[in-house]
C-alpha atoms as a PDB file:
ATOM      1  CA  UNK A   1      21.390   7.438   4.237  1.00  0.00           C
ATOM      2  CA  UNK A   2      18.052   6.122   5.989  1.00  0.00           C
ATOM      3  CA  UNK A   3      17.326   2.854   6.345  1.00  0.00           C
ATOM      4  CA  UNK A   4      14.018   1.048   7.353  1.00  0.00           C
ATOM      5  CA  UNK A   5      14.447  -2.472   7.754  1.00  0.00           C
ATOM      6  CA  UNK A   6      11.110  -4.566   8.716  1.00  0.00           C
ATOM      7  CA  UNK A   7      11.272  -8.185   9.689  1.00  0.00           C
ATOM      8  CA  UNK A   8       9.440 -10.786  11.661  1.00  0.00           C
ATOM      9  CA  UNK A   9       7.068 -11.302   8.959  1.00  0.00           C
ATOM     10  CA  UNK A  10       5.324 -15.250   7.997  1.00  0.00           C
ATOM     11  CA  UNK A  11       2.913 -18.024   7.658  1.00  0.00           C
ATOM     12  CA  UNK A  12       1.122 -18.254  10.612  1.00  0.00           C
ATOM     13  CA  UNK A  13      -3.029 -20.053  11.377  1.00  0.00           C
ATOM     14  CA  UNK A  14      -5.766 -17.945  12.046  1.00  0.00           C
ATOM     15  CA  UNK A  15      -5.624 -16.444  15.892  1.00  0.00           C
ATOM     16  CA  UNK A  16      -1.778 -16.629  15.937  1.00  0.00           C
ATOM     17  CA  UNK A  17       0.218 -13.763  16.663  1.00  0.00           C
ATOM     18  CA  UNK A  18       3.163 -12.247  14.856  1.00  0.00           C
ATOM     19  CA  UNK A  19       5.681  -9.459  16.178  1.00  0.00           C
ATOM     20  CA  UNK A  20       7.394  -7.084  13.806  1.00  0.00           C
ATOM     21  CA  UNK A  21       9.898  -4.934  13.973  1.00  0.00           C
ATOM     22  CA  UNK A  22      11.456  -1.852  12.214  1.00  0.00           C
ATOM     23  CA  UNK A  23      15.351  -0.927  12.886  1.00  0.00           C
ATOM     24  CA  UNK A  24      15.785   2.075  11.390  1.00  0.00           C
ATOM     25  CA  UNK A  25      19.614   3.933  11.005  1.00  0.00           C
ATOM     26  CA  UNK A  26      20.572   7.642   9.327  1.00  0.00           C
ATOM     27  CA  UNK A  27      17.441   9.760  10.812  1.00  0.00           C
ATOM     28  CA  UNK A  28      16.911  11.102  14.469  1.00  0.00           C
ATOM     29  CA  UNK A  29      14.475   8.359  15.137  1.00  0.00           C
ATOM     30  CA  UNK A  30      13.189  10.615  18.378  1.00  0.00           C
ATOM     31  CA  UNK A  31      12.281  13.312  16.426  1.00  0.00           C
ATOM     32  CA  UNK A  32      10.102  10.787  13.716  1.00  0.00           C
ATOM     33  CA  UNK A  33       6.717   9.583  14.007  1.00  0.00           C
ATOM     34  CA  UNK A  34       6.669   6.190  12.703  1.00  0.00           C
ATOM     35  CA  UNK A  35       3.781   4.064  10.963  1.00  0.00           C
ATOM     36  CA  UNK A  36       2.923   0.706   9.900  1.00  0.00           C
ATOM     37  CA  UNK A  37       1.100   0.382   6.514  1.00  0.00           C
ATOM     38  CA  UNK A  38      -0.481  -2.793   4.710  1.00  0.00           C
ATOM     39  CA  UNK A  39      -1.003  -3.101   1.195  1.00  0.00           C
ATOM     40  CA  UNK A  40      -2.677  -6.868  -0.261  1.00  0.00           C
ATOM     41  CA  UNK A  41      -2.072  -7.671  -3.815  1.00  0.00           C
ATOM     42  CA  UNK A  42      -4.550  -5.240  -6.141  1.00  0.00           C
ATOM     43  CA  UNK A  43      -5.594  -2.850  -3.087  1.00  0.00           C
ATOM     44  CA  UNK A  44      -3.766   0.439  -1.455  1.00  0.00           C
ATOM     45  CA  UNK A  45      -1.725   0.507   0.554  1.00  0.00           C
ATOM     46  CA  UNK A  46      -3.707   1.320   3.614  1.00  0.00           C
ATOM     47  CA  UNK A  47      -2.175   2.767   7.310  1.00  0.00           C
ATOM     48  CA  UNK A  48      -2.246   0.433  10.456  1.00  0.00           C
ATOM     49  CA  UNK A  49      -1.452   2.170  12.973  1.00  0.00           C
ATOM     50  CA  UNK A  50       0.965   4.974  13.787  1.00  0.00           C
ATOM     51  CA  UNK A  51       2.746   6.013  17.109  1.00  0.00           C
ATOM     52  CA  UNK A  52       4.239   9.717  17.883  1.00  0.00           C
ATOM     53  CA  UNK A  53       7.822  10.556  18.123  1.00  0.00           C
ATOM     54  CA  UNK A  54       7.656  10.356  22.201  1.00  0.00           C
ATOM     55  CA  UNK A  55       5.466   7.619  22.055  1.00  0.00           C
ATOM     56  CA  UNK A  56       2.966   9.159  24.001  1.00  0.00           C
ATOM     57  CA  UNK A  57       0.171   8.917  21.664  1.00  0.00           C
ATOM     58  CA  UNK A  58      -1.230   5.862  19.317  1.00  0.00           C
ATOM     59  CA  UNK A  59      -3.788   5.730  16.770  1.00  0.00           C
ATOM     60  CA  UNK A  60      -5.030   2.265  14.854  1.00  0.00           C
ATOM     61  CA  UNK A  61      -6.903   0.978  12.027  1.00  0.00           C
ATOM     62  CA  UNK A  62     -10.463   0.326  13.258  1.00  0.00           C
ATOM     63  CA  UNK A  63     -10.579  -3.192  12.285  1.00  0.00           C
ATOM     64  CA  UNK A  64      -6.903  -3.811  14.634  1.00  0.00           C
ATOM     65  CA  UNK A  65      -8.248  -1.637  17.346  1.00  0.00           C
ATOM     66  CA  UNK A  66      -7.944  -4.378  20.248  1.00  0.00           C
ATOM     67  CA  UNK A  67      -5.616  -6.823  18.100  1.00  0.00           C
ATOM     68  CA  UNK A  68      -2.648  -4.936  17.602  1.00  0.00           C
ATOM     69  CA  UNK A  69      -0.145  -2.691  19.248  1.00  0.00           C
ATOM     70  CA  UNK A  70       2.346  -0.580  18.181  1.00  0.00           C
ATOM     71  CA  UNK A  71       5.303   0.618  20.524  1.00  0.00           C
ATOM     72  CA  UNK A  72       8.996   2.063  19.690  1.00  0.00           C
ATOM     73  CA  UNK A  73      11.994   1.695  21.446  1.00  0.00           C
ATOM     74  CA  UNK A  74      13.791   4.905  20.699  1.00  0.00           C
ATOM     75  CA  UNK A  75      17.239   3.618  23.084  1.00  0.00           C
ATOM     76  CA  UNK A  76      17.143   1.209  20.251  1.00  0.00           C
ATOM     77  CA  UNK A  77      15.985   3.027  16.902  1.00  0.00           C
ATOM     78  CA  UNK A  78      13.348   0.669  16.753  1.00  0.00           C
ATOM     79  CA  UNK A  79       9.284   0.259  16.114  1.00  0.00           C
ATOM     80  CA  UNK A  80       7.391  -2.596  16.536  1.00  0.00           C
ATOM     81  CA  UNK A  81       3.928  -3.758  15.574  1.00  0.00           C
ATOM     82  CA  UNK A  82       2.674  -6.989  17.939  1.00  0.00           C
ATOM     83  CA  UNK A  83      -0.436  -8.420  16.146  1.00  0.00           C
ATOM     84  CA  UNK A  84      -2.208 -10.650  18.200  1.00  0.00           C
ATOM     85  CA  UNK A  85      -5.284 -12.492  16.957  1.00  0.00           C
ATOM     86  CA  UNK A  86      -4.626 -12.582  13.441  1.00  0.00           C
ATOM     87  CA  UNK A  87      -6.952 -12.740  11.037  1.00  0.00           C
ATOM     88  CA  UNK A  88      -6.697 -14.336   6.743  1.00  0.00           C
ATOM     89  CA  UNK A  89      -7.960 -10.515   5.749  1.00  0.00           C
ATOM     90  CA  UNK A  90      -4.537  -9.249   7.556  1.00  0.00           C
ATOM     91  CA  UNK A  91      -2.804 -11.060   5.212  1.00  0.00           C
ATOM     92  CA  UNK A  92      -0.744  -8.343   3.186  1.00  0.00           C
ATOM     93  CA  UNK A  93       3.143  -6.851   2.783  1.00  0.00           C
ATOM     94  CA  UNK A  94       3.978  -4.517   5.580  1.00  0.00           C
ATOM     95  CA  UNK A  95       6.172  -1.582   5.402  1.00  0.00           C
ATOM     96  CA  UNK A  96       6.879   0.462   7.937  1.00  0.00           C
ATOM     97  CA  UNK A  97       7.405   4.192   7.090  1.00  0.00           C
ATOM     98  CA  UNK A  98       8.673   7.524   9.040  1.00  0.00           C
ATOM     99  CA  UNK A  99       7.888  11.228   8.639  1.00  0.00           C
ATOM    100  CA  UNK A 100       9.169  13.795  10.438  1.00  0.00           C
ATOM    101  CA  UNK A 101       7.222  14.956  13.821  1.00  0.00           C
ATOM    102  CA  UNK A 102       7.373  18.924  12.385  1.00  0.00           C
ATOM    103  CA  UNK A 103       6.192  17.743   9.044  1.00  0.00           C
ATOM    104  CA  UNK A 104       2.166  18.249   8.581  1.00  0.00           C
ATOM    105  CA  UNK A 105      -0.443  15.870   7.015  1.00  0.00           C
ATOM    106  CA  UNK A 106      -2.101  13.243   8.942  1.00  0.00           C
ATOM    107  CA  UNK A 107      -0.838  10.283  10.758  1.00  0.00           C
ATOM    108  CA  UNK A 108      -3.349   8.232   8.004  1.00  0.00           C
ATOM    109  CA  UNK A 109      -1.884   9.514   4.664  1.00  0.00           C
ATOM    110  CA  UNK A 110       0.692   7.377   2.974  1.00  0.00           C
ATOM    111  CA  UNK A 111       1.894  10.400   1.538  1.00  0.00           C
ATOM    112  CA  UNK A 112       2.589  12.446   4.569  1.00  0.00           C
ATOM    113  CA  UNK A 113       5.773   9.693   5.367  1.00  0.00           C
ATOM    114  CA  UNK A 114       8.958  10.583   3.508  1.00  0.00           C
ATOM    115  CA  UNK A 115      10.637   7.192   3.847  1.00  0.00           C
ATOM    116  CA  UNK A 116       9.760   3.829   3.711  1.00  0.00           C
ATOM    117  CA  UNK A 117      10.902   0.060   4.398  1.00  0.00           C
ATOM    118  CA  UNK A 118      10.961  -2.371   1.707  1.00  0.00           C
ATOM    119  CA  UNK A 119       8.074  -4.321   3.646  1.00  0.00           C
ATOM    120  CA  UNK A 120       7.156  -7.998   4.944  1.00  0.00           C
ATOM    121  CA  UNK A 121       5.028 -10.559   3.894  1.00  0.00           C
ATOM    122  CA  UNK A 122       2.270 -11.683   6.965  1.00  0.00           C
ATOM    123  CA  UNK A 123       0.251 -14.090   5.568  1.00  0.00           C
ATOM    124  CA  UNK A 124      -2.783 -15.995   7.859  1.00  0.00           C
ATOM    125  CA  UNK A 125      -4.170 -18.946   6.829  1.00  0.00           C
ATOM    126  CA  UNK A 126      -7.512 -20.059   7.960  1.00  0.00           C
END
């Protein structure tokens, strides 16, 4: 069974910084490209940023470019998302998602991950 477990979600002030972390179990987390997503209450869920299976290659959400970083431990089964600079429009749940690295679609589409985390709450205040 796969398992996506986010955490390190909270409250923080405007131009803190959060870390989060996936820890994922039952997949060959080596051979997955993993992604961080964002959805605020009433909107899409929208993609954040998204790092390949090796971890050679990254790709970001224009308005994070600079602010955020993604990174994955695969020793440890794990993806992270530090968010520096936070801003109140970051405020949303994040999930964390994984789709196979032979699977096709781009790294952008919700729909091209196959499984999902059940997400945590970052909330700035100003």
């Amino acid at each position: 069974q796969v398992q996506l477990v986010e955490s390190g979600g909270g409250l923080v002030q405007a131009g803190d910084s959060l870390r989060l972390s996936c820890a994922t179990s039952g997949l060959t987390f080596s051979n997955y490209v993993m992604g961080w997503f964002r959805q605020a209450p009433g909107k899409e869920r929208d993609f954040v940023a998204a790092i390949t299976s090796s971890g050679d290659m990254t790709y970001y959400l224009d308005s994070v470019k600079g602010r955020f970083t993604i990174s994955r431990d695969n020793a440890k089964n794990t993806v992270y998302l530090q968010m520096n600079s936070l801003k109140p429009e970051d405020t949303a749940v994040y999930y964390c998602a994984a789709r196979s690295r032979f699977s096709s679609g781009n790294y952008y589409s919700p729909r091209a991950y196959a499984y999902w985390g059940q997400g945590t709450q970052v909330t700035v205040s100003s």
